[in-house]
Each structure stands twice: as C-alpha cells, then as structure tokens.
N, C-alpha and C. Protein backbone atom coordinates (compact mmCIF):
# COMPACT_ATOMS: atom_id res chain seq x y z
N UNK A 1 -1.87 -5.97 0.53
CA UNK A 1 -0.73 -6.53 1.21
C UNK A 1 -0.43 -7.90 0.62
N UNK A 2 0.81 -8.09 -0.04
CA UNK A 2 1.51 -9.36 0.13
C UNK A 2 2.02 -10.28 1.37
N UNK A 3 1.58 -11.57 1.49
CA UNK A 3 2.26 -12.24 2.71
C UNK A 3 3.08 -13.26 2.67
N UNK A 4 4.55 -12.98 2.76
CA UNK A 4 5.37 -14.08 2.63
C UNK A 4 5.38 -14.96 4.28
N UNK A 5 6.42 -16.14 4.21
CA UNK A 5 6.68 -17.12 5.36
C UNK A 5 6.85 -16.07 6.71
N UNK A 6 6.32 -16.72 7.45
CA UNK A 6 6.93 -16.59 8.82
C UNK A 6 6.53 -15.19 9.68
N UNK A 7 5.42 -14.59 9.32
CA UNK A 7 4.73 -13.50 8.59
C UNK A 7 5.21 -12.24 8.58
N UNK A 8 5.88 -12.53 7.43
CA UNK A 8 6.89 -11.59 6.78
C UNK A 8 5.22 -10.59 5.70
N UNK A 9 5.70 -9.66 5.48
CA UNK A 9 4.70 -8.90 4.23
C UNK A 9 5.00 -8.04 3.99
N UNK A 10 4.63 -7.75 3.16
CA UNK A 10 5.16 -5.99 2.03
C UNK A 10 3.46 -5.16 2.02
N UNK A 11 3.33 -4.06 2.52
CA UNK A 11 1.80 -3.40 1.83
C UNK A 11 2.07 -2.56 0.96
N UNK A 12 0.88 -2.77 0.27
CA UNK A 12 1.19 -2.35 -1.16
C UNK A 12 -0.52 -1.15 -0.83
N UNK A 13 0.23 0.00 -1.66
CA UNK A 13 -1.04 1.04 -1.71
C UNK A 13 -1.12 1.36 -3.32
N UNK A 14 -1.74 0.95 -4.15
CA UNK A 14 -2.26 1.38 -5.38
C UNK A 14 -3.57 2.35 -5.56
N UNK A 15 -2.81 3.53 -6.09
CA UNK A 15 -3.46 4.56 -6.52
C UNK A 15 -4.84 4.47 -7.45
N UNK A 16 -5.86 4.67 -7.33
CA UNK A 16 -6.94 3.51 -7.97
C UNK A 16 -6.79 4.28 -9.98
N UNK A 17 -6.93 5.70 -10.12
CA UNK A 17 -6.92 6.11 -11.56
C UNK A 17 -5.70 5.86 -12.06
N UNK A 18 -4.28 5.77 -11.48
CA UNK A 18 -3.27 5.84 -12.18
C UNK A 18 -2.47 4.63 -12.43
N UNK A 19 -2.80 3.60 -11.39
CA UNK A 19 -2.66 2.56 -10.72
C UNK A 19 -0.55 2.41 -10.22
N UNK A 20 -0.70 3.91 -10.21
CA UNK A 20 0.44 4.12 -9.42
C UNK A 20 0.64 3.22 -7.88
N UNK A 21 2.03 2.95 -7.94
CA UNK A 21 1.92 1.90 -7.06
C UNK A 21 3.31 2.16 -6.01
N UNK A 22 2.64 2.24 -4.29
CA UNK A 22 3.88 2.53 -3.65
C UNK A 22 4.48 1.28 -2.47
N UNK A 23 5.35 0.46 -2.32
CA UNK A 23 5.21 -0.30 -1.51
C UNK A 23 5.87 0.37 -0.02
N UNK A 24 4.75 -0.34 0.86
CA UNK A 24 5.15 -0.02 2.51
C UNK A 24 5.94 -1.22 2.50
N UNK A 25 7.13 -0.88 3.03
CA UNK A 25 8.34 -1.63 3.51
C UNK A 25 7.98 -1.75 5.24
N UNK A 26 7.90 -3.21 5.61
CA UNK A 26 7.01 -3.78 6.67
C UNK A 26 7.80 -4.66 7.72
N UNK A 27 8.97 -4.03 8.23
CA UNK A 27 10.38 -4.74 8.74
C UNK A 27 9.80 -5.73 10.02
N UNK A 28 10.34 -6.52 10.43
CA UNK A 28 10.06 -6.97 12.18
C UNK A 28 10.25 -6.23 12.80
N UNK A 29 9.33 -6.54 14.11
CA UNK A 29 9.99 -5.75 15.08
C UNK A 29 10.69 -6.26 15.89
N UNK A 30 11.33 -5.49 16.74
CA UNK A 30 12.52 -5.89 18.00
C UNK A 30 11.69 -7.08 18.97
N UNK A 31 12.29 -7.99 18.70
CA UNK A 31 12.05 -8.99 19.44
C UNK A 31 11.53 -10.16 18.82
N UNK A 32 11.57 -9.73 17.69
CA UNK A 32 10.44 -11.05 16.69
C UNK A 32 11.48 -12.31 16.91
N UNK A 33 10.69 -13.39 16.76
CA UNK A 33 11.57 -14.51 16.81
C UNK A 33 12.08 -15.27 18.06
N UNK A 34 12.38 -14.57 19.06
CA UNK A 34 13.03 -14.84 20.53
C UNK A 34 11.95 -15.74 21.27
N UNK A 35 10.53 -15.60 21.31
CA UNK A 35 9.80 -16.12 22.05
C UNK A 35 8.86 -16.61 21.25
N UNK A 36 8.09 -17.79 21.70
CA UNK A 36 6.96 -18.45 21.43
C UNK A 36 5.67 -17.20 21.30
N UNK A 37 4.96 -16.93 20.07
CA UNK A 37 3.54 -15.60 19.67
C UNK A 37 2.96 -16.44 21.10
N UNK A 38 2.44 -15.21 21.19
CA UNK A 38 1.28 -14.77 22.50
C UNK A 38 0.24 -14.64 21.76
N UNK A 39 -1.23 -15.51 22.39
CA UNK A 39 -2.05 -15.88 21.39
C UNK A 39 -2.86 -14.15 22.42
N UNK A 40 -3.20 -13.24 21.25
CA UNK A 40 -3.80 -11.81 21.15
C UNK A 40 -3.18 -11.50 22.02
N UNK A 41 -1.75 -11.61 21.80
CA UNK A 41 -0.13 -10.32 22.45
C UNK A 41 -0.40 -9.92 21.08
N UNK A 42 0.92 -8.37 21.12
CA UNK A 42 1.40 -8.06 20.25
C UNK A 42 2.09 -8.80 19.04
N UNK A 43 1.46 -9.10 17.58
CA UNK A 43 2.68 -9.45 16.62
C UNK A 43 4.08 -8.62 16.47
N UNK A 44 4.52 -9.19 16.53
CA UNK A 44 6.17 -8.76 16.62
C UNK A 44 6.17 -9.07 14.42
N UNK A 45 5.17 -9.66 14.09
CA UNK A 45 6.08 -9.82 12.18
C UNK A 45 6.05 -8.49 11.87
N UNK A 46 5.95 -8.30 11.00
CA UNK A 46 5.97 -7.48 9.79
C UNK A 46 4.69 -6.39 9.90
N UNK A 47 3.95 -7.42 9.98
CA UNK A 47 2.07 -6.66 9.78
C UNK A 47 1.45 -6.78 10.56
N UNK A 48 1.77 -6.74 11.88
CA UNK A 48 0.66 -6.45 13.29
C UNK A 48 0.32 -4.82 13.26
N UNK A 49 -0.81 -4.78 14.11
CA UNK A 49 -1.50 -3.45 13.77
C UNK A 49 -0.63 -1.95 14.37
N UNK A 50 0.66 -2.75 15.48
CA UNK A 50 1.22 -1.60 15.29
C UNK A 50 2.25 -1.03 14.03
N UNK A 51 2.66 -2.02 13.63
CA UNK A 51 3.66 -2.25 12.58
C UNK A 51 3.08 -1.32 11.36
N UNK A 52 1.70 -2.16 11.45
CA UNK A 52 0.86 -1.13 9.82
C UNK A 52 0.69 0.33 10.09
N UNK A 53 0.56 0.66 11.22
CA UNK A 53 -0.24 2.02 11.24
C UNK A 53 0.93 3.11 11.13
N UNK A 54 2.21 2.39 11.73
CA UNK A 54 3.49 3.30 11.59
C UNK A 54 4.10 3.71 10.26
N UNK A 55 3.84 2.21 9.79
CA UNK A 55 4.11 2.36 8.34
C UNK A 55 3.17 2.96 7.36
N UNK A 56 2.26 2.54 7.10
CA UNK A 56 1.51 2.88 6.65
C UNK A 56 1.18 4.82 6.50
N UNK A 57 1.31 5.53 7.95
CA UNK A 57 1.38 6.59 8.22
C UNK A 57 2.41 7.45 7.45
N UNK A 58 3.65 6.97 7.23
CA UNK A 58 4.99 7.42 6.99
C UNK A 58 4.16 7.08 5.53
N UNK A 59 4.19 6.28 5.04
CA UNK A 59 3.93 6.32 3.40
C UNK A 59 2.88 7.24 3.02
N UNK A 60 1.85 7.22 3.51
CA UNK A 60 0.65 8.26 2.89
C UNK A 60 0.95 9.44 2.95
N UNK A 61 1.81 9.92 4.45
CA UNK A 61 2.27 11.48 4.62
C UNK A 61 2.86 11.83 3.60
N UNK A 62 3.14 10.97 2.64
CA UNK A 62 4.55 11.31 1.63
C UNK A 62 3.69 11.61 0.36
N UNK A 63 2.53 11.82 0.61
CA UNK A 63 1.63 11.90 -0.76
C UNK A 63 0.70 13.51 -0.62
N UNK A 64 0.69 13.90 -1.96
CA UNK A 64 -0.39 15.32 -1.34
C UNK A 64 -1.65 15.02 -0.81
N UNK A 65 -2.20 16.08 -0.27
CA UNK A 65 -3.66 15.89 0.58
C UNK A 65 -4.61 15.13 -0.16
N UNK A 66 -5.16 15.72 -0.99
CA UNK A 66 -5.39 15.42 -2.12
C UNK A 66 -5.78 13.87 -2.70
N UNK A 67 -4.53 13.62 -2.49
CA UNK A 67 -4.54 11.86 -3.10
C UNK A 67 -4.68 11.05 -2.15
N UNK A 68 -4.66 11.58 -0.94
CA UNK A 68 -5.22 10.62 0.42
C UNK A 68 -6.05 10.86 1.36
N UNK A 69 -7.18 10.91 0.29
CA UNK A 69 -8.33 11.23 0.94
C UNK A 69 -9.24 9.61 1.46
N UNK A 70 -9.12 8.64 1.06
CA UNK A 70 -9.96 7.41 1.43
C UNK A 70 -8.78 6.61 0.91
N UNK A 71 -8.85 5.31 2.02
CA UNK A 71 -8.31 3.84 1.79
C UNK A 71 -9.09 2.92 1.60
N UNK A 72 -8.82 1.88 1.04
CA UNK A 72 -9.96 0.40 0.62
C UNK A 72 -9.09 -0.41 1.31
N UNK A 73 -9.25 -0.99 2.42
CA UNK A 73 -8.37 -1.91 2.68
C UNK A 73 -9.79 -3.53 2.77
N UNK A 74 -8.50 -4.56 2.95
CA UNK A 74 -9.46 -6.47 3.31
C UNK A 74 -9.35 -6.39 4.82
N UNK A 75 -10.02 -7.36 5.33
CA UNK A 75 -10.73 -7.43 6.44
C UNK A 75 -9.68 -7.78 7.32
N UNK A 76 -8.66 -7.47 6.95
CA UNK A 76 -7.33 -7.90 8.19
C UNK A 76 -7.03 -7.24 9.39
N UNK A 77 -6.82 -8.07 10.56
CA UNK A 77 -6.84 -7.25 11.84
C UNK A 77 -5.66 -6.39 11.57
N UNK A 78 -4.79 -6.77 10.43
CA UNK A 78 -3.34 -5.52 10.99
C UNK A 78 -4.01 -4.25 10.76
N UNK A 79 -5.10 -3.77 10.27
CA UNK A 79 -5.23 -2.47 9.87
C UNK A 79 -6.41 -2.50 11.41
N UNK A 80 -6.42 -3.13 12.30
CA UNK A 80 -7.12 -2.91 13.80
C UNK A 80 -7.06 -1.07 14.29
N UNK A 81 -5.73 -0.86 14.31
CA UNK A 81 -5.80 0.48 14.22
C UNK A 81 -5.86 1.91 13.22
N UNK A 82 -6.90 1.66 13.05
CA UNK A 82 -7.68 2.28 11.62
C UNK A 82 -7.92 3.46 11.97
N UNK A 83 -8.40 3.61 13.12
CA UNK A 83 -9.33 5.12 14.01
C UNK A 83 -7.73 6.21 13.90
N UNK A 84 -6.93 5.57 14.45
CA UNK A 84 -5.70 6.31 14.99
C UNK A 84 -5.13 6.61 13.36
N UNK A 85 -5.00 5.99 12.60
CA UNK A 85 -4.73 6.05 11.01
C UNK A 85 -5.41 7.21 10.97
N UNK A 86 -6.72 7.23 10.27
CA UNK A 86 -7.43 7.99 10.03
C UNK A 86 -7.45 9.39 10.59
N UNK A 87 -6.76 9.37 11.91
CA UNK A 87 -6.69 10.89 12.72
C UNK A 87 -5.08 11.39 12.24
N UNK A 88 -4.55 10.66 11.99
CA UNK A 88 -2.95 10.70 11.85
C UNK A 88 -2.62 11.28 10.08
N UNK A 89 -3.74 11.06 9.72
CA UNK A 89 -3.33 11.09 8.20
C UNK A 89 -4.35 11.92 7.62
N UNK A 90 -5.71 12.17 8.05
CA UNK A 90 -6.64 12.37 7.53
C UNK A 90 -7.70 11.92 6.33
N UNK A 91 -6.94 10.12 6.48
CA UNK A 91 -7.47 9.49 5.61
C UNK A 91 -8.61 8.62 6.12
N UNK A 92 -9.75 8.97 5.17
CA UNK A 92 -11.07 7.55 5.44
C UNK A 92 -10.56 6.51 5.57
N UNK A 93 -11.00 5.51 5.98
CA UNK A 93 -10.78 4.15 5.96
C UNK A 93 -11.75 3.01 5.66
N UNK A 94 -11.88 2.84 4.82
CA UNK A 94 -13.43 1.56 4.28
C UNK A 94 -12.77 0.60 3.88
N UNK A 95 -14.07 -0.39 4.26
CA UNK A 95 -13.17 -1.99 4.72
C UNK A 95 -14.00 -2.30 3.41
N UNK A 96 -13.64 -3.50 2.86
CA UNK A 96 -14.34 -4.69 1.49
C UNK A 96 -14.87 -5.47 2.50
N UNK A 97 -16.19 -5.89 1.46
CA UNK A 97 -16.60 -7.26 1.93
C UNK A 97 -15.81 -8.39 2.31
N UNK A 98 -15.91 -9.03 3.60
CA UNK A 98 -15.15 -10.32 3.64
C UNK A 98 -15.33 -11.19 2.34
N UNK A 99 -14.24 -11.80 2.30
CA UNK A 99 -13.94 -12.82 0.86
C UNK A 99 -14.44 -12.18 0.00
N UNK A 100 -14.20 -10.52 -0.41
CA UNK A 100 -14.25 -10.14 -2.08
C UNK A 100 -13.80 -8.94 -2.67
N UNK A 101 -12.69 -9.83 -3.07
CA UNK A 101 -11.51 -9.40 -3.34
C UNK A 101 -11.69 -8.31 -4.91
N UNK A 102 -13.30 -8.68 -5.27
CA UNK A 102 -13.39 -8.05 -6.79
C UNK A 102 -13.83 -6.82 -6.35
N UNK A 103 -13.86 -6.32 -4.95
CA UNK A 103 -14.15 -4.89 -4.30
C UNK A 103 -12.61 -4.08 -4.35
N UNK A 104 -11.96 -4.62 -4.91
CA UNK A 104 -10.61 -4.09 -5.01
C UNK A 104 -9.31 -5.01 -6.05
N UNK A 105 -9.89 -4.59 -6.91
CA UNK A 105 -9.69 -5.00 -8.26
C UNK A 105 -8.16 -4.83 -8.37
N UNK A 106 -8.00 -3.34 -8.54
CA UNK A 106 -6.78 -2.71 -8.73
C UNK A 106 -5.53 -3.33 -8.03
N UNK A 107 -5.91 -3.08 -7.09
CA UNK A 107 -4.66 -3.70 -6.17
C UNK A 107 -4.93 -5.08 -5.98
N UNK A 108 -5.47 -5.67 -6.31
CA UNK A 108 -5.43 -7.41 -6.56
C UNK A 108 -4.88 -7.99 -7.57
N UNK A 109 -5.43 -6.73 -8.72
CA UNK A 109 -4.20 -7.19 -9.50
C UNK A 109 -2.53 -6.45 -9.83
N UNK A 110 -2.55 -5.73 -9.15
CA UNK A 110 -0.95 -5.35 -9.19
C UNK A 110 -0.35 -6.60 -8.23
N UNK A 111 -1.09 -6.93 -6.69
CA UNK A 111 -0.69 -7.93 -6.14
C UNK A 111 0.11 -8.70 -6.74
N UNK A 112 -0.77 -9.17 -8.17
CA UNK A 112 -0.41 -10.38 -8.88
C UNK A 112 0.59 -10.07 -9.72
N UNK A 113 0.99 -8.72 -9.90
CA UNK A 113 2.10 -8.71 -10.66
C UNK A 113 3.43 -8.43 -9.88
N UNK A 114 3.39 -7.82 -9.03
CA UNK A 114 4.39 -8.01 -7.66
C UNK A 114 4.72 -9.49 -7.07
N UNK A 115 4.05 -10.48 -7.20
CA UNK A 115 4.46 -11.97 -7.30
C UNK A 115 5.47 -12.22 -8.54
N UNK A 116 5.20 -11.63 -9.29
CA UNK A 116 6.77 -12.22 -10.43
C UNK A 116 8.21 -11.43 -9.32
N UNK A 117 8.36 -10.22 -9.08
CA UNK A 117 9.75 -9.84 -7.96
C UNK A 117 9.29 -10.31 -6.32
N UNK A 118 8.48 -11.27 -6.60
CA UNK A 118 8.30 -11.48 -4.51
C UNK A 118 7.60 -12.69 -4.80
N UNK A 119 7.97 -13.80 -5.17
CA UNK A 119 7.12 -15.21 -5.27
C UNK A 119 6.71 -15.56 -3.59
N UNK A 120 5.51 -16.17 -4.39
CA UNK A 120 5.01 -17.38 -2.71
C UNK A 120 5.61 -17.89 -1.93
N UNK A 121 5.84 -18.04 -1.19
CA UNK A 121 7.09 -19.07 -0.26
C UNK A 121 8.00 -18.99 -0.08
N UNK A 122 8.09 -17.19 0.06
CA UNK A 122 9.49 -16.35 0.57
C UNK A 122 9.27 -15.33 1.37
N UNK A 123 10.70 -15.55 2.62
CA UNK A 123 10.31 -14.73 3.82
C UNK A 123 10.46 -12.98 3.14
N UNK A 124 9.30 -12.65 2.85
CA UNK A 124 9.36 -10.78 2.34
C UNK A 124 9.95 -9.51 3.48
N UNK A 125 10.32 -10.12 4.33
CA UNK A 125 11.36 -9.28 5.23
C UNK A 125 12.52 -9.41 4.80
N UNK A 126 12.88 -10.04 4.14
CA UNK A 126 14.52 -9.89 3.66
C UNK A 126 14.93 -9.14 2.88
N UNK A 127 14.10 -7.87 2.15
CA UNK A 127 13.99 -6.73 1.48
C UNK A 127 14.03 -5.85 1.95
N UNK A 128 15.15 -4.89 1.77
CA UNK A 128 14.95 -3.95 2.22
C UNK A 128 14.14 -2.64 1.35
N UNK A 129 13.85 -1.36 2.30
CA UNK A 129 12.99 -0.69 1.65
C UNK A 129 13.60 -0.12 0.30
N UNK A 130 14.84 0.35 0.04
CA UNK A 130 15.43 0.64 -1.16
C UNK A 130 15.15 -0.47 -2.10
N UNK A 131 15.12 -1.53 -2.18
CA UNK A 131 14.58 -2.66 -3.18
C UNK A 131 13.08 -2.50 -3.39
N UNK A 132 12.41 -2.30 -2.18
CA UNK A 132 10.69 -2.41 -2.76
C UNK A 132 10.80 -0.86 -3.38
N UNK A 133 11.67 0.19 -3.51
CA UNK A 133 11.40 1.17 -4.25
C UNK A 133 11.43 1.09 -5.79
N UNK A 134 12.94 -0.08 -5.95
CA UNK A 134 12.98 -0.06 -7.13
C UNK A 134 12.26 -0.74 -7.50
N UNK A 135 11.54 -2.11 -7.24
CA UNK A 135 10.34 -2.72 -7.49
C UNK A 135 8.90 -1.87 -8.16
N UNK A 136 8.75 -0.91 -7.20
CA UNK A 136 7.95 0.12 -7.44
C UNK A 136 8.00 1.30 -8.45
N UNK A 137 8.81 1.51 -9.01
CA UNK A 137 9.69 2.18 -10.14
C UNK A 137 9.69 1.37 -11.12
N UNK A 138 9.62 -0.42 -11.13
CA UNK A 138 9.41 -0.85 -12.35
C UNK A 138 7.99 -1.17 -12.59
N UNK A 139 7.77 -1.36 -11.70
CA UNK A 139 6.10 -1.73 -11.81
C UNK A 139 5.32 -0.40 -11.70
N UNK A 140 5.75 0.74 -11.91
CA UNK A 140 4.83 1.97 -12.01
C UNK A 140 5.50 2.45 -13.30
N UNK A 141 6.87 2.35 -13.84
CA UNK A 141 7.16 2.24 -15.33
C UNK A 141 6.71 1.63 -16.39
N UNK A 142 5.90 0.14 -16.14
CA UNK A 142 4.69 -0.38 -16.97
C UNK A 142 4.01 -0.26 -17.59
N UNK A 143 4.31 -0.06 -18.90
CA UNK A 143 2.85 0.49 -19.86
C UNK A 143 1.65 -0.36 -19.47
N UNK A 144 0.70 -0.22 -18.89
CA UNK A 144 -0.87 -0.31 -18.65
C UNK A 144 -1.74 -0.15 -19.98
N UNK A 145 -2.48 -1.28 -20.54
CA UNK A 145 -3.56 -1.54 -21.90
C UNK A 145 -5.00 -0.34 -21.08
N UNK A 146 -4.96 -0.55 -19.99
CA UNK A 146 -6.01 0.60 -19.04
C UNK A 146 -5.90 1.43 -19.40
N UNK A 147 -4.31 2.31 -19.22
CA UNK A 147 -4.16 3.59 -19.40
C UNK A 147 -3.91 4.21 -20.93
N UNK A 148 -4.05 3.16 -21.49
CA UNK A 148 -4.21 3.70 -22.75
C UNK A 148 -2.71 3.53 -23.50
N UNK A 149 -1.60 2.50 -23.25
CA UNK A 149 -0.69 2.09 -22.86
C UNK A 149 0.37 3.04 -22.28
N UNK A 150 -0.26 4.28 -21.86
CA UNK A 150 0.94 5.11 -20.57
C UNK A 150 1.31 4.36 -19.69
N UNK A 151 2.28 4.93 -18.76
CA UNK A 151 2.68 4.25 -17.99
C UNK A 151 2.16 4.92 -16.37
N UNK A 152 1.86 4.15 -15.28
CA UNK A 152 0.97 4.91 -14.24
C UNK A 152 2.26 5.67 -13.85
N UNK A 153 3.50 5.73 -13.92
CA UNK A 153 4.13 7.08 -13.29
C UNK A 153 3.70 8.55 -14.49
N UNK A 154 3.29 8.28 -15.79
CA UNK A 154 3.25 9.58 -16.26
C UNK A 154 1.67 9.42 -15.74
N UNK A 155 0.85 8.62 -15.78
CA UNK A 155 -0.62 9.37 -15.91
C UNK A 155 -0.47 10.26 -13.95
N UNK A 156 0.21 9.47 -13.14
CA UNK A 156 0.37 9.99 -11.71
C UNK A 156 0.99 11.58 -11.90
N UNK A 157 2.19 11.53 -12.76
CA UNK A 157 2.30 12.70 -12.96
C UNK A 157 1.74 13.76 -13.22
N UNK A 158 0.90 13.51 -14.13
CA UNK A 158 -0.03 14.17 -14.65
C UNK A 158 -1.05 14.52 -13.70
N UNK A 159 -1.26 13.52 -12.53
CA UNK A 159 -2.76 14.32 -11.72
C UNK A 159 -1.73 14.81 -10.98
N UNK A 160 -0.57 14.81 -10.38
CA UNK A 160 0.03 15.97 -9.16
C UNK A 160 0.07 17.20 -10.56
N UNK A 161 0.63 16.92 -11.54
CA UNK A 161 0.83 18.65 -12.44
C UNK A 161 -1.01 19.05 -12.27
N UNK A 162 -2.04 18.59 -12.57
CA UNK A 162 -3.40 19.28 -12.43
C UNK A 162 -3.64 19.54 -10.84
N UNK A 163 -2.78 19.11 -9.78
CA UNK A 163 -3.29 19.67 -8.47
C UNK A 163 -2.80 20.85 -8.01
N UNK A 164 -1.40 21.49 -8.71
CA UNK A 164 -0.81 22.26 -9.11
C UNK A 164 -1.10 23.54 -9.60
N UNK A 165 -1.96 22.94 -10.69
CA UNK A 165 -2.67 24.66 -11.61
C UNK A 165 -3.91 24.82 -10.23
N UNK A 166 -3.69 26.02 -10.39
CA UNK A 166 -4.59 27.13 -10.05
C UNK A 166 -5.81 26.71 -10.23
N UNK A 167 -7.03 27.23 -10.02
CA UNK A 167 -8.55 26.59 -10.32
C UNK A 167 -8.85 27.75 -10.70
N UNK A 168 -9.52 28.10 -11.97
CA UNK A 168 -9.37 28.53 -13.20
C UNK A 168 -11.64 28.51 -12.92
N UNK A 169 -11.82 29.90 -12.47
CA UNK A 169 -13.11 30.40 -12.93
C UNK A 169 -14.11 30.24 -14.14
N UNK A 170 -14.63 29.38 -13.98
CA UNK A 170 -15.82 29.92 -15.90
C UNK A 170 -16.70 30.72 -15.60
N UNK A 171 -16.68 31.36 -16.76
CA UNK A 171 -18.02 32.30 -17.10
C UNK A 171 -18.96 31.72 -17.77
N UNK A 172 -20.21 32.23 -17.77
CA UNK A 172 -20.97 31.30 -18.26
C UNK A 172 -22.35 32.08 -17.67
C-alpha cells in the first residue's frame, strides 16, 4: 500500500514471479471529512479495515484460483479484517515481520516505482480507478532486468496460458 495526505492510499497487490502489478483503487467513504476521527471508530479514509477488505475482495476475485492462493501483507491494522478476507476469497493471509520490509521485496519495490505517477505529499484519493488502471498497464508494460527483460504482463500471460493446458500425464 501507498499512503498519500489526509489518509488517502492506493493498495497495490504484486504478483511475486511475474511482478505483475494490480492497483486497489481505495475511495473515501461516505462521511469522511464531516466530523472530527473517533479515536478506534471507524476510519472513514481510504484504508480502514472496512474499506480494505471490500476492496481488496473485488480485486483478488478478479484473478484465477490459482494465483490467489496466499497474501504477504505489513503489519497494518487496515488489513484487521483478514479472517473475513480469507473466507471471502480463499486466500491465506501472512503478515511480515514488524519493520521488515526486505520480507517483501517485490512489492517494496514496485512501491517505489509507483512514486514516480503518485509522489509523496499527495492526497491519492483524487484518482480515480480508471487512472490506477492505466498506471498499472504501464508499470506491468515494463521491461524487468529480473525477467529477463520481458515485460511482467507477458511473463503473467504466460502463467494464466500454463493454467489453461490440461495436465499432461508422464510415463516413466
């Protein structure tokens, strides 16, 4: 997850082999802004734990079984509702060590490349989800030195075409 002002944020799910990359578009909710935060009320930003799990839900459903089998998420309360995730999606959920961030490499560093279209010290709700797509379309169009300089939409391609074929018997 990226966190802009006012706690605005974008979550970001990177595919760990392809480093295919999809952003959760993370809107306010109804009412944000009107009243003084309720210290452990509901967040009304972007990334309170109801906010993530809705979103979050809607994005993974959109992926085959297959590729959402376990999440790596950081120690942030928005992912509080993890249990209900996990029943909703059929995805694991494993947390990183507090403060280490080198338990999730991948997406720490796409993070950092999603800061060149979403700098520091901007409210990231002012995007709508058709923009973090195309964001996501350029930054998954990226030739990667990893991938051997493919780009993670063909190597992604490539694992949905192998989930595809048939499973193919050896003799032996």
């Amino acid at each position: 997850m990226i966190i802009g002002t006012g706690r605005s944020a974008i979550g970001t799910l990177v595919e760990r082999s392809s480093r295919s990359t999809l952003l959760v578009h993370l809107p306010r909710l109804e009412g944000w802004g009107e009243n003084p935060p309720v210290k452990n009320g509901i967040s009304l930003g972007g990334y309170g734990a109801i906010a993530m799990n809705a979103a979050l839900t809607t994005s993974m459903t959109q992926l085959p079984e297959q590729l959402r089998k376990t999440l790596t998420w950081d120690r942030g309360k928005e992912l509080s509702g993890h249990a209900q995730f996990a029943l909703d999606t059929g995805t694991k959920v494993f947390f990183a060590d507090p403060h280490s961030p080198w338990q999730r490499p991948t997406n720490e560093n796409t993070n950092g490349l999603l800061r060149q279209y979403f700098p520091k010290g901007t409210d990231l709700s002012r995007w709508p989800a058709e923009d973090l797509e195309a964001v996501a379309t350029a930054i998954n169009n990226r030739p990667r030195k990893v991938l051997g300089w493919r780009t993670p939409a063909e190597v992604f391609e490539e694992q949905l075409r192998s989930l595809q074929q048939p499973d193919v018997a050896t003799t032996g």
